[in-house]
C-alpha atoms as a PDB file:
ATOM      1  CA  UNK A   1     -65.321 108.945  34.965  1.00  0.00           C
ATOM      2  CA  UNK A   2     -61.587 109.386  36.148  1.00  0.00           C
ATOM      3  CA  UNK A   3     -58.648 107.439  35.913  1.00  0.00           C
ATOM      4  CA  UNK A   4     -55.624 107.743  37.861  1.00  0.00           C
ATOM      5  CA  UNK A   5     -52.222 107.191  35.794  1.00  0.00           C
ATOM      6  CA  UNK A   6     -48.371 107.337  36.602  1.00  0.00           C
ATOM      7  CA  UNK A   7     -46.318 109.284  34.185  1.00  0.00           C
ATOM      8  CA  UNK A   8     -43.172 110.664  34.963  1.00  0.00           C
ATOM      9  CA  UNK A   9     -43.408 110.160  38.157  1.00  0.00           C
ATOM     10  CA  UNK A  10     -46.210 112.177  39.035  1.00  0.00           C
ATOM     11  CA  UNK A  11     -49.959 111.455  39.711  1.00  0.00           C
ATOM     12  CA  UNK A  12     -51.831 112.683  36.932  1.00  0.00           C
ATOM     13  CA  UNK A  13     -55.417 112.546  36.498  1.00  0.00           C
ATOM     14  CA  UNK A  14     -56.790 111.595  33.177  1.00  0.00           C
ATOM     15  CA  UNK A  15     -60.707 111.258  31.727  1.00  0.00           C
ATOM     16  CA  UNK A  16     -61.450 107.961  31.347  1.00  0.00           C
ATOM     17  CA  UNK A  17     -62.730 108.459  27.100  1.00  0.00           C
ATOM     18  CA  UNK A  18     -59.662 110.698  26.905  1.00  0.00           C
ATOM     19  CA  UNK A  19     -57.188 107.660  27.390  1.00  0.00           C
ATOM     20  CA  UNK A  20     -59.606 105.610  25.497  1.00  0.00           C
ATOM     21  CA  UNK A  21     -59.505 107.671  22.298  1.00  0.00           C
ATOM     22  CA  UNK A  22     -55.940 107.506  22.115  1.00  0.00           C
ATOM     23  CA  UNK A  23     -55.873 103.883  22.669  1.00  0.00           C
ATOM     24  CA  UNK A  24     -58.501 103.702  19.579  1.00  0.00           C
ATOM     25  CA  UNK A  25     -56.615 105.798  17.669  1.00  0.00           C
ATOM     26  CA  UNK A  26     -53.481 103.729  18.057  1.00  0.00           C
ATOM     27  CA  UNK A  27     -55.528 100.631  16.985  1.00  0.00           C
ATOM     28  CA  UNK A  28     -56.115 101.870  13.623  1.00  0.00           C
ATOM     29  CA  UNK A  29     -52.507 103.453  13.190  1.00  0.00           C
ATOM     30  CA  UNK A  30     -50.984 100.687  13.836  1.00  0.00           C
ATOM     31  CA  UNK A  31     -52.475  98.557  11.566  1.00  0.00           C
ATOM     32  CA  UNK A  32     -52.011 100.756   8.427  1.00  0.00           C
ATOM     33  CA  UNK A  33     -48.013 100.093   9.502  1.00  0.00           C
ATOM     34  CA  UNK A  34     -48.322  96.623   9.799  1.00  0.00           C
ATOM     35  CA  UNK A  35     -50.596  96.166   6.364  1.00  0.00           C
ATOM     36  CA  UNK A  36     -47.882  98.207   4.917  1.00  0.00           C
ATOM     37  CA  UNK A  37     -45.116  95.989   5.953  1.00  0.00           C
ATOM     38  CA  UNK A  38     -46.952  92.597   5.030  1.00  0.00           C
ATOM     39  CA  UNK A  39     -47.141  94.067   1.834  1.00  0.00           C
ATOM     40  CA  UNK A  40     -43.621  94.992   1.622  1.00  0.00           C
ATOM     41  CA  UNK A  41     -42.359  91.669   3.090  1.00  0.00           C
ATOM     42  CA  UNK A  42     -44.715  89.411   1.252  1.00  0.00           C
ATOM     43  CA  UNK A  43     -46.864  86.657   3.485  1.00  0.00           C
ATOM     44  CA  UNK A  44     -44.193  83.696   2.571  1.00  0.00           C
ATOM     45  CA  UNK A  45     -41.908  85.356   4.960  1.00  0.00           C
ATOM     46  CA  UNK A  46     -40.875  83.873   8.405  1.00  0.00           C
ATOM     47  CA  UNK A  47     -42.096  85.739  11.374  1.00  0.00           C
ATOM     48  CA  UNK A  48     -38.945  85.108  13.735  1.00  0.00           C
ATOM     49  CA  UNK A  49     -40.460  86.485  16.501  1.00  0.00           C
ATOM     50  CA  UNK A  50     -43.726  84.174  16.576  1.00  0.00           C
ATOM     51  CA  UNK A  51     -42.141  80.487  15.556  1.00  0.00           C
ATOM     52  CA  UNK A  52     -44.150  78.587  13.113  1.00  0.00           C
ATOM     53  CA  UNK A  53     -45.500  81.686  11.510  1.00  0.00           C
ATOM     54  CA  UNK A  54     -45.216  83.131   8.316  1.00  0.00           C
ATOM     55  CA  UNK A  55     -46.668  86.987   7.632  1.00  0.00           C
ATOM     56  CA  UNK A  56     -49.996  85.589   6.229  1.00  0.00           C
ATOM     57  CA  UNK A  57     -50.726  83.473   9.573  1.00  0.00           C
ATOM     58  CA  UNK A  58     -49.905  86.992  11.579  1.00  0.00           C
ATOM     59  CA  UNK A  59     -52.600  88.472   9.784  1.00  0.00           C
ATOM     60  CA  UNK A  60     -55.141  85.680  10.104  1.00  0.00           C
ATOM     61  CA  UNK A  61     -54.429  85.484  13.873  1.00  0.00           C
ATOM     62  CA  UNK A  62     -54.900  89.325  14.430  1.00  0.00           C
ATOM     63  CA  UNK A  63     -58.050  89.423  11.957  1.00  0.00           C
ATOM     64  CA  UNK A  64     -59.651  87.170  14.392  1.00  0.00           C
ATOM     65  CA  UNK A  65     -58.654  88.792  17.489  1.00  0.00           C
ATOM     66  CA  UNK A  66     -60.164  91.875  16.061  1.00  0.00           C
ATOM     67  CA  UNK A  67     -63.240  90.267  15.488  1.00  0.00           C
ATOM     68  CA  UNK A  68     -63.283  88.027  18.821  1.00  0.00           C
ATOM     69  CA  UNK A  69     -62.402  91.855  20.708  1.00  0.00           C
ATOM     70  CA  UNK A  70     -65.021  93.567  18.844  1.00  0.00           C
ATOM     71  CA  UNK A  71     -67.986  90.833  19.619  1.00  0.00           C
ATOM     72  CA  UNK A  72     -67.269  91.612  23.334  1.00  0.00           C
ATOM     73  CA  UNK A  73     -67.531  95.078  23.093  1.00  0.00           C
ATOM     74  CA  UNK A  74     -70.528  94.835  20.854  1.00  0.00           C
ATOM     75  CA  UNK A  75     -72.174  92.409  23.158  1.00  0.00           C
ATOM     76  CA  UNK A  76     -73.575  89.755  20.363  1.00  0.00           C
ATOM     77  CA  UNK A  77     -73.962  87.839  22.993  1.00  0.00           C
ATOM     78  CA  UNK A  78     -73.549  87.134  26.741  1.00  0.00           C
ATOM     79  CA  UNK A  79     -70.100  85.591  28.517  1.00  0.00           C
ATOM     80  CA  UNK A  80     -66.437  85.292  26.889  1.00  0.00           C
ATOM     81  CA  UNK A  81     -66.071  84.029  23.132  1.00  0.00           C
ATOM     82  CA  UNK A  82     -64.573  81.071  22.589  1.00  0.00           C
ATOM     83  CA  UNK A  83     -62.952  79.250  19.604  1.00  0.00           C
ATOM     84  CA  UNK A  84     -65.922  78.930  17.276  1.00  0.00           C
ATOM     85  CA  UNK A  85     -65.217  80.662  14.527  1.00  0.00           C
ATOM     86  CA  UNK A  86     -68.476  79.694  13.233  1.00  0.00           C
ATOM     87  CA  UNK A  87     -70.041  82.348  15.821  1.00  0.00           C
ATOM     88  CA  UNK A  88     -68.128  85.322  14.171  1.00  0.00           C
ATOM     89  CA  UNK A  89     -69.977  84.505  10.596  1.00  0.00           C
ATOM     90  CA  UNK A  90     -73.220  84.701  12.249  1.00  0.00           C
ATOM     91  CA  UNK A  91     -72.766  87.924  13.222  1.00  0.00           C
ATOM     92  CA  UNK A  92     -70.499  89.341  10.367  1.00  0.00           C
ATOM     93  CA  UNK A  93     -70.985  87.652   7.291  1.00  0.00           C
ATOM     94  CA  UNK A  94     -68.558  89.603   4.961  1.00  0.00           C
ATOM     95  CA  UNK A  95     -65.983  89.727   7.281  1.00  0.00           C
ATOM     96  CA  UNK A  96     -66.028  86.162   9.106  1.00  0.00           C
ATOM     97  CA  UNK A  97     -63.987  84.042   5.927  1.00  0.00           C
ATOM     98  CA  UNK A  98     -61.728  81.846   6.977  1.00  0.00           C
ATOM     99  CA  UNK A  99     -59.880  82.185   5.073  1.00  0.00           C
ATOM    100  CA  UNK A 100     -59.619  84.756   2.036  1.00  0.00           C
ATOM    101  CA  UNK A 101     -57.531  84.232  -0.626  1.00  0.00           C
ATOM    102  CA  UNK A 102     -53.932  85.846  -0.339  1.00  0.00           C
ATOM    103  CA  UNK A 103     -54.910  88.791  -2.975  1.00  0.00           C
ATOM    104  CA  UNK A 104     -57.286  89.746  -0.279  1.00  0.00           C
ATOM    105  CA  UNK A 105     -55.608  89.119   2.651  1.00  0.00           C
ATOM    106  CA  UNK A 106     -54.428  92.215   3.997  1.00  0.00           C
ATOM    107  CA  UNK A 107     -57.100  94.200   2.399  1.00  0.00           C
ATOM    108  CA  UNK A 108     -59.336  91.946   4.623  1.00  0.00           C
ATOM    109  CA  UNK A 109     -57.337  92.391   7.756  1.00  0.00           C
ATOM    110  CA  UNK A 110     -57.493  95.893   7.105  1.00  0.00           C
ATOM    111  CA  UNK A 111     -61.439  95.579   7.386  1.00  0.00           C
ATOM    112  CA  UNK A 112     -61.552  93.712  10.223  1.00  0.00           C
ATOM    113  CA  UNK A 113     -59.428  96.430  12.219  1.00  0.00           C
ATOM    114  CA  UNK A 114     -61.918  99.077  11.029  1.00  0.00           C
ATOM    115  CA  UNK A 115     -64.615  97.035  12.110  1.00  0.00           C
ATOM    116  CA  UNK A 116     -62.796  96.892  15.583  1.00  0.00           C
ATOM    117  CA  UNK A 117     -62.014 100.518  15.437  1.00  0.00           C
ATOM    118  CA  UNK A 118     -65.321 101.507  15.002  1.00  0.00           C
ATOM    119  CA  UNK A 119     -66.845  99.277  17.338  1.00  0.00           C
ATOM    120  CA  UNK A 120     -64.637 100.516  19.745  1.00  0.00           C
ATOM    121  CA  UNK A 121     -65.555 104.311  18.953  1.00  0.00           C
ATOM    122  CA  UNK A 122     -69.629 103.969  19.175  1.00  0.00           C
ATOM    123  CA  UNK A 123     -69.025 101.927  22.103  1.00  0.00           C
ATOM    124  CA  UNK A 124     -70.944 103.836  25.140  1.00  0.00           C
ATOM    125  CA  UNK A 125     -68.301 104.683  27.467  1.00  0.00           C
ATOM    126  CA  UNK A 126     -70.187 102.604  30.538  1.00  0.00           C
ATOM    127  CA  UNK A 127     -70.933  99.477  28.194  1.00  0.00           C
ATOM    128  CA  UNK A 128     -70.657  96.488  29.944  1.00  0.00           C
ATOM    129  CA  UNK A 129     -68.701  93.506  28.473  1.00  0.00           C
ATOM    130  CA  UNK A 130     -66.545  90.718  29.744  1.00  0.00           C
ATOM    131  CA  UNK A 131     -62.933  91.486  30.487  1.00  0.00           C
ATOM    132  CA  UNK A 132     -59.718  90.020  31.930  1.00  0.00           C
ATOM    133  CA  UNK A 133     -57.855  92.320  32.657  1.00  0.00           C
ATOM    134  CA  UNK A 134     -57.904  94.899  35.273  1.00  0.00           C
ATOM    135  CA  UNK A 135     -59.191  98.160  33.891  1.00  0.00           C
ATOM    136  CA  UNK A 136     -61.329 101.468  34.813  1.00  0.00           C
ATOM    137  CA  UNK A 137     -64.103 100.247  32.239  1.00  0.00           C
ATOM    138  CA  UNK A 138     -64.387  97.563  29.879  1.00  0.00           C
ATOM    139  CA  UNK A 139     -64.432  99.841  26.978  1.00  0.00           C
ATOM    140  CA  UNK A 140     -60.966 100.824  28.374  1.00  0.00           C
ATOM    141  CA  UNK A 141     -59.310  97.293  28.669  1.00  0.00           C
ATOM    142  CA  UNK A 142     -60.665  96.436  25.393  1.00  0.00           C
ATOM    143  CA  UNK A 143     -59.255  99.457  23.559  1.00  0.00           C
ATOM    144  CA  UNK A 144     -56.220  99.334  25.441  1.00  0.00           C
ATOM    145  CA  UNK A 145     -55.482  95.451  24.793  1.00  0.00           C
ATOM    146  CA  UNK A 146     -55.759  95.724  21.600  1.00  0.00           C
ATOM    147  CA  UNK A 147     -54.282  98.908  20.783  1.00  0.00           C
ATOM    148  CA  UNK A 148     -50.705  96.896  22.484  1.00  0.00           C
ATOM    149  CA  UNK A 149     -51.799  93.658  21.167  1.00  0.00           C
ATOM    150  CA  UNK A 150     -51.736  94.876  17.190  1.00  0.00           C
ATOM    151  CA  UNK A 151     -48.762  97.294  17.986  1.00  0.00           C
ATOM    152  CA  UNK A 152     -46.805  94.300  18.953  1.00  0.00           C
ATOM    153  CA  UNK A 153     -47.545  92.512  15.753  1.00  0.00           C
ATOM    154  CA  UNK A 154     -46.818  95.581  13.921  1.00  0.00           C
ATOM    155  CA  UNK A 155     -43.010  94.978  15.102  1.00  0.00           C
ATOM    156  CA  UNK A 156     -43.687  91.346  14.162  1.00  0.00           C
ATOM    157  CA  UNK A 157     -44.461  91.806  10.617  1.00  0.00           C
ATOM    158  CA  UNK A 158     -42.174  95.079  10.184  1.00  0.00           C
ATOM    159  CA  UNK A 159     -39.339  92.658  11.920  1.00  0.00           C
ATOM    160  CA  UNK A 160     -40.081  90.055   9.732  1.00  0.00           C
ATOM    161  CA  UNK A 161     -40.177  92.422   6.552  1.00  0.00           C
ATOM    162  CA  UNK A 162     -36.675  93.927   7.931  1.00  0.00           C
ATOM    163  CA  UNK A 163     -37.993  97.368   8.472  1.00  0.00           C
ATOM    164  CA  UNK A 164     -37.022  99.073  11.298  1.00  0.00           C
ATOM    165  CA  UNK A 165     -39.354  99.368  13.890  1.00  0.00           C
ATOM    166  CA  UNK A 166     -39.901 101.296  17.484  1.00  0.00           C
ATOM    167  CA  UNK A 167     -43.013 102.630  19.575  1.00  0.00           C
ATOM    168  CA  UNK A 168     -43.351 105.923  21.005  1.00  0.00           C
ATOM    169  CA  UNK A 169     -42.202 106.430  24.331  1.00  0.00           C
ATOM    170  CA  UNK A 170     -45.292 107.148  26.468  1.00  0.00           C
ATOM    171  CA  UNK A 171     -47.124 104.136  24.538  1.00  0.00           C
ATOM    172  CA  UNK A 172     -44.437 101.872  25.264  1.00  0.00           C
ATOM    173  CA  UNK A 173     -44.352 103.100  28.656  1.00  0.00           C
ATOM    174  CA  UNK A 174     -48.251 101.467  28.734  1.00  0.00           C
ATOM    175  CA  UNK A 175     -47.759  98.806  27.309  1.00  0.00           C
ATOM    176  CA  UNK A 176     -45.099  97.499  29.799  1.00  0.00           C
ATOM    177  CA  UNK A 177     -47.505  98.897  32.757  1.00  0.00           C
ATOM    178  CA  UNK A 178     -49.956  96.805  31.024  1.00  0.00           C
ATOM    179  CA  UNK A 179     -48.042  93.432  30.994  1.00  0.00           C
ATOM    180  CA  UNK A 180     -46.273  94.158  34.794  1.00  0.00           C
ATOM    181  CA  UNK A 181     -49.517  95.593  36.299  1.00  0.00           C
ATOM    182  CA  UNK A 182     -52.415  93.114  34.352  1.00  0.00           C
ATOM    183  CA  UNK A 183     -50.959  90.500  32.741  1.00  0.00           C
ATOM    184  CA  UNK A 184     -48.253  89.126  34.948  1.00  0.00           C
ATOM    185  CA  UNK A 185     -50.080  89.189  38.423  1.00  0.00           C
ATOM    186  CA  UNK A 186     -52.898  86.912  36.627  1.00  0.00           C
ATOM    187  CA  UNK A 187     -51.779  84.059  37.354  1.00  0.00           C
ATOM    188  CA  UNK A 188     -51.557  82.069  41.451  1.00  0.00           C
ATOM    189  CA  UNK A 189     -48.666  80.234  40.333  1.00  0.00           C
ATOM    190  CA  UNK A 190     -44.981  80.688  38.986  1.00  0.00           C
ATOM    191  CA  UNK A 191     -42.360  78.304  38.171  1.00  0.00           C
ATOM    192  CA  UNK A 192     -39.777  79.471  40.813  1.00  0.00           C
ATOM    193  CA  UNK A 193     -38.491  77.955  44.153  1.00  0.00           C
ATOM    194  CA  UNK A 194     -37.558  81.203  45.504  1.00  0.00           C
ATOM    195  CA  UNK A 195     -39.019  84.690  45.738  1.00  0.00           C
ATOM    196  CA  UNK A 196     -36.836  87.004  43.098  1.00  0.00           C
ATOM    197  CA  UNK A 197     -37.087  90.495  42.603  1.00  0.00           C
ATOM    198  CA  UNK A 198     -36.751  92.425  39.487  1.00  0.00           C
ATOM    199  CA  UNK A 199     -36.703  96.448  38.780  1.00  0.00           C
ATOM    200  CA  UNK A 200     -37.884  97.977  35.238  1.00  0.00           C
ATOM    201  CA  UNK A 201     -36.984 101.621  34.430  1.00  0.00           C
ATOM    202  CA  UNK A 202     -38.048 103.445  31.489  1.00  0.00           C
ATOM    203  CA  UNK A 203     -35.554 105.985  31.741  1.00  0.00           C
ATOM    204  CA  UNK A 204     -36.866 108.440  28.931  1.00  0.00           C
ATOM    205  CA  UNK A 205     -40.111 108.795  30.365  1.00  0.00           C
ATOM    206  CA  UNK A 206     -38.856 108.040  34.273  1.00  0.00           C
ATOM    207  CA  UNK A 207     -41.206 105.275  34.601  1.00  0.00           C
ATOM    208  CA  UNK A 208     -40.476 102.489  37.187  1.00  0.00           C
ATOM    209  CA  UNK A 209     -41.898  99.070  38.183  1.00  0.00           C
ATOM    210  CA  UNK A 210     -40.748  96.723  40.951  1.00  0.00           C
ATOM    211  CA  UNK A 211     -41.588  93.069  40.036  1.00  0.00           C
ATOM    212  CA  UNK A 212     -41.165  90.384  42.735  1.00  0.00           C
ATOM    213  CA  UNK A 213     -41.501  86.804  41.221  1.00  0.00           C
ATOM    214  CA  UNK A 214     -42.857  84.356  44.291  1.00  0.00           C
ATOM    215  CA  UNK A 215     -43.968  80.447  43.777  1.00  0.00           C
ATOM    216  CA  UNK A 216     -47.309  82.270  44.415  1.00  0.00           C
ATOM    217  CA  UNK A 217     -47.173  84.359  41.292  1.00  0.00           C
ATOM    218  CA  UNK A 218     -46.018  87.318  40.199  1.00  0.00           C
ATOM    219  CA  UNK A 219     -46.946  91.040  41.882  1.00  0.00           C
ATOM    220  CA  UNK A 220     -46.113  94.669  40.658  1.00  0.00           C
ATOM    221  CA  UNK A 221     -45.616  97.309  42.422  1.00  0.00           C
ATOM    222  CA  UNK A 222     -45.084 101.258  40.265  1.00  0.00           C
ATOM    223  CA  UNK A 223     -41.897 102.537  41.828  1.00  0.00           C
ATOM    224  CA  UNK A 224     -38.778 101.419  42.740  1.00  0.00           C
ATOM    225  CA  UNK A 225     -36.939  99.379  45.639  1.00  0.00           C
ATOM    226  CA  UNK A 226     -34.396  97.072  45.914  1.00  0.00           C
ATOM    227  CA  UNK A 227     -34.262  93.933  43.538  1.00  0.00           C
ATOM    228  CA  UNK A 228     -32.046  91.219  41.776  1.00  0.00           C
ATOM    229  CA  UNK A 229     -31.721  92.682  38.649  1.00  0.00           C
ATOM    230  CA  UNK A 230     -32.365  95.546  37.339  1.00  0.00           C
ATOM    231  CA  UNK A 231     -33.272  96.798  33.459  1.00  0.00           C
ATOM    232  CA  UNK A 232     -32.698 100.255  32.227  1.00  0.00           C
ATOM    233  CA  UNK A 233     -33.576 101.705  29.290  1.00  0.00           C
ATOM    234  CA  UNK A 234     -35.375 103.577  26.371  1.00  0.00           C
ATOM    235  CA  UNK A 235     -39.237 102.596  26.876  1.00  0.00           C
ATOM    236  CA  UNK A 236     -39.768 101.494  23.167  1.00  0.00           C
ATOM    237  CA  UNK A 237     -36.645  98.728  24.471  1.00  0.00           C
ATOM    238  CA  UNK A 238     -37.921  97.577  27.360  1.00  0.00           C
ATOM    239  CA  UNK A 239     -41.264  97.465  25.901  1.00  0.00           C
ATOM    240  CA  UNK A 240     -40.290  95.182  22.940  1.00  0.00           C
ATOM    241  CA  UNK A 241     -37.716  93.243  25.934  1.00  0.00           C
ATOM    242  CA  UNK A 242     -40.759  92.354  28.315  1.00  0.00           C
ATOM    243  CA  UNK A 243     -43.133  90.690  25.306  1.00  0.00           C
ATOM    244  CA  UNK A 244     -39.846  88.342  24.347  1.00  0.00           C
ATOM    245  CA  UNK A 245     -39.216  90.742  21.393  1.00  0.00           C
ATOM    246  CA  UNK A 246     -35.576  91.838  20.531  1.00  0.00           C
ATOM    247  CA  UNK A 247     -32.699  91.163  21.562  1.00  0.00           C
ATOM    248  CA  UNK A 248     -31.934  93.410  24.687  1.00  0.00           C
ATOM    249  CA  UNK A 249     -28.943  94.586  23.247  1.00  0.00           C
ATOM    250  CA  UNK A 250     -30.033  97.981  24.047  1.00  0.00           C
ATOM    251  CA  UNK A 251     -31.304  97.781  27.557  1.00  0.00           C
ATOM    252  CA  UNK A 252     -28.648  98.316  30.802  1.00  0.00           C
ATOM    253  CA  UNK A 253     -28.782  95.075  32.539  1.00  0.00           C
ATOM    254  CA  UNK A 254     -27.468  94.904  36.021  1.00  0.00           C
ATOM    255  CA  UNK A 255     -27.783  92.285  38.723  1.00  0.00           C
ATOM    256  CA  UNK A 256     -28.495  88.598  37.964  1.00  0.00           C
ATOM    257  CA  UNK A 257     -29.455  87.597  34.849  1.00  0.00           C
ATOM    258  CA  UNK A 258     -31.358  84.539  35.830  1.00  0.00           C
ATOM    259  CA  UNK A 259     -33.851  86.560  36.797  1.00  0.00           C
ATOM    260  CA  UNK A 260     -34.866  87.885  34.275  1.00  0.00           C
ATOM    261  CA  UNK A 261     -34.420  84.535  31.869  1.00  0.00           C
ATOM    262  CA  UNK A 262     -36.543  82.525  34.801  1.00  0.00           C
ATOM    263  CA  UNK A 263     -39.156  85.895  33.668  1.00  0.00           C
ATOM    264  CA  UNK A 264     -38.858  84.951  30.227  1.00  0.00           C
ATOM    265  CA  UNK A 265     -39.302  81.527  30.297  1.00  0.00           C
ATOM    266  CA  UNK A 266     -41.985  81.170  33.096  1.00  0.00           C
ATOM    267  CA  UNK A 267     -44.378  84.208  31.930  1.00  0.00           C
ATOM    268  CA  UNK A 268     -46.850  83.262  29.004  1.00  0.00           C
ATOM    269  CA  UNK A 269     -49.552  85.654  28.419  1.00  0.00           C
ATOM    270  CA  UNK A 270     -53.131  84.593  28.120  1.00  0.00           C
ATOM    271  CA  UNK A 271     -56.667  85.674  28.274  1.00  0.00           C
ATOM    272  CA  UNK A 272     -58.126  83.172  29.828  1.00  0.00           C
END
């Protein structure tokens, strides 16, 4: 199998379980960083960047999402999980307690990524699974997700823990492709009255995105054109700037800033 991906500007064809193992990989990387930084932060501590949380809900809220991603890909059983967390102990006893004492709370998170990761790895590259994202497989939205989706959390807790944090740049540069290209264009509606246009360029790895925001929802194009406003910046910036993480203070903004605040405030990311 083939995928086609956009890097620097030029077309560049990759295989399919290439991408994925680096996606896999990342999974399990990134969760060693953010174990390490609940640890050093302690789970009392705030999460500023998810309100209401402190470090020990982070890691409850991931542990599940590793074990809701990993039933999919496993296939326990047909159609989408749902809430039930009564459906995870059936099928992994040890791991599905809700909720383990604090000693064992990151040791436990820790398990439930490795579970993930190696779900992930003797996943058959043509398994079939429910998705909800656009992908080239299954196997590759599901690695992909949550390779982004614990990376982000990784700044979360190292945020929270006052470590600082950034993200390679050709990882970063996916994970913004994969909120502007998936994510974002879910959705038939947006709270706008007028059509808006915005521009994102990674300038370190010459990535580009034109995002027009439309009562109709949103659409991405890769590439450039003309637009409203226009961010500019390291990839690892923008990346942490399109999930509502830091402060921007690092990215070029030019053009109207309501833009990109009507963005903020009318994007919400969800996988239903």
């Amino acid at each position: 199998m083939q995928c086609i991906v956009l890097l620097q500007n030029a077309v560049i064809e990759v295989g399919d379980d290439m991408e994925i193992a680096e996606h896999i990989t990342a999974v399990g990387q990134e969760a060693k960083t953010l174990a390490a930084a609940a640890d050093q932060g302690g789970l009392d501590v705030e999460v500023p960047t998810c309100p209401g949380w402190d470090m020990r809900e982070l890691l409850r809220h991931l542990s599940m999402i590793h074990l809701w991603a990993a039933g999919h890909v496993a296939q326990l059983h047909d159609g989408s999980w749902g809430d039930d967390l009564a459906e995870f102990t059936e099928f992994w006893p040890d791991l599905a307690v809700f909720w383990p004492e604090d000693e064992k709370l990151i040791g436990w998170y820790l398990d439930t990524n490795a579970n993930l990761v190696q779900t992930l790895e003797s996943a058959p590259l043509d398994v079939e699974a429910f998705t909800f994202l656009p992908a080239p497989s299954p196997l590759a939205m599901w690695a992909r997700r949550q390779a982004h989706e614990t990376a982000v959390h990784r700044f979360d807790a190292e945020n929270a823990a006052g470590i600082a944090s950034g993200f390679d740049p050709v990882f970063a540069a996916d994970g913004i492709d994969e909120l502007l290209m998936a994510f974002a264009p879910r959705r038939s509606e947006f709270p706008i009255d007028n059509e808006r246009t915005m521009v994102v360029h990674a300038t370190d790895t010459n990535d580009r995105w034109h995002v027009t925001l439309a009562p109709t929802g949103i659409t991405t194009v890769r590439g450039d054109g003309p637009a409203e406003v226009t961010l500019a910046g390291d990839a690892s910036d923008l990346y942490l700037a399109v999930w509502n993480r830091g402060d921007s203070s690092d990215i070029d903004i030019t053009g109207d800033r309501n833009v990109l605040a009507a963005f903020h405030n009318g994007h919400r990311v969800r996988w239903s």
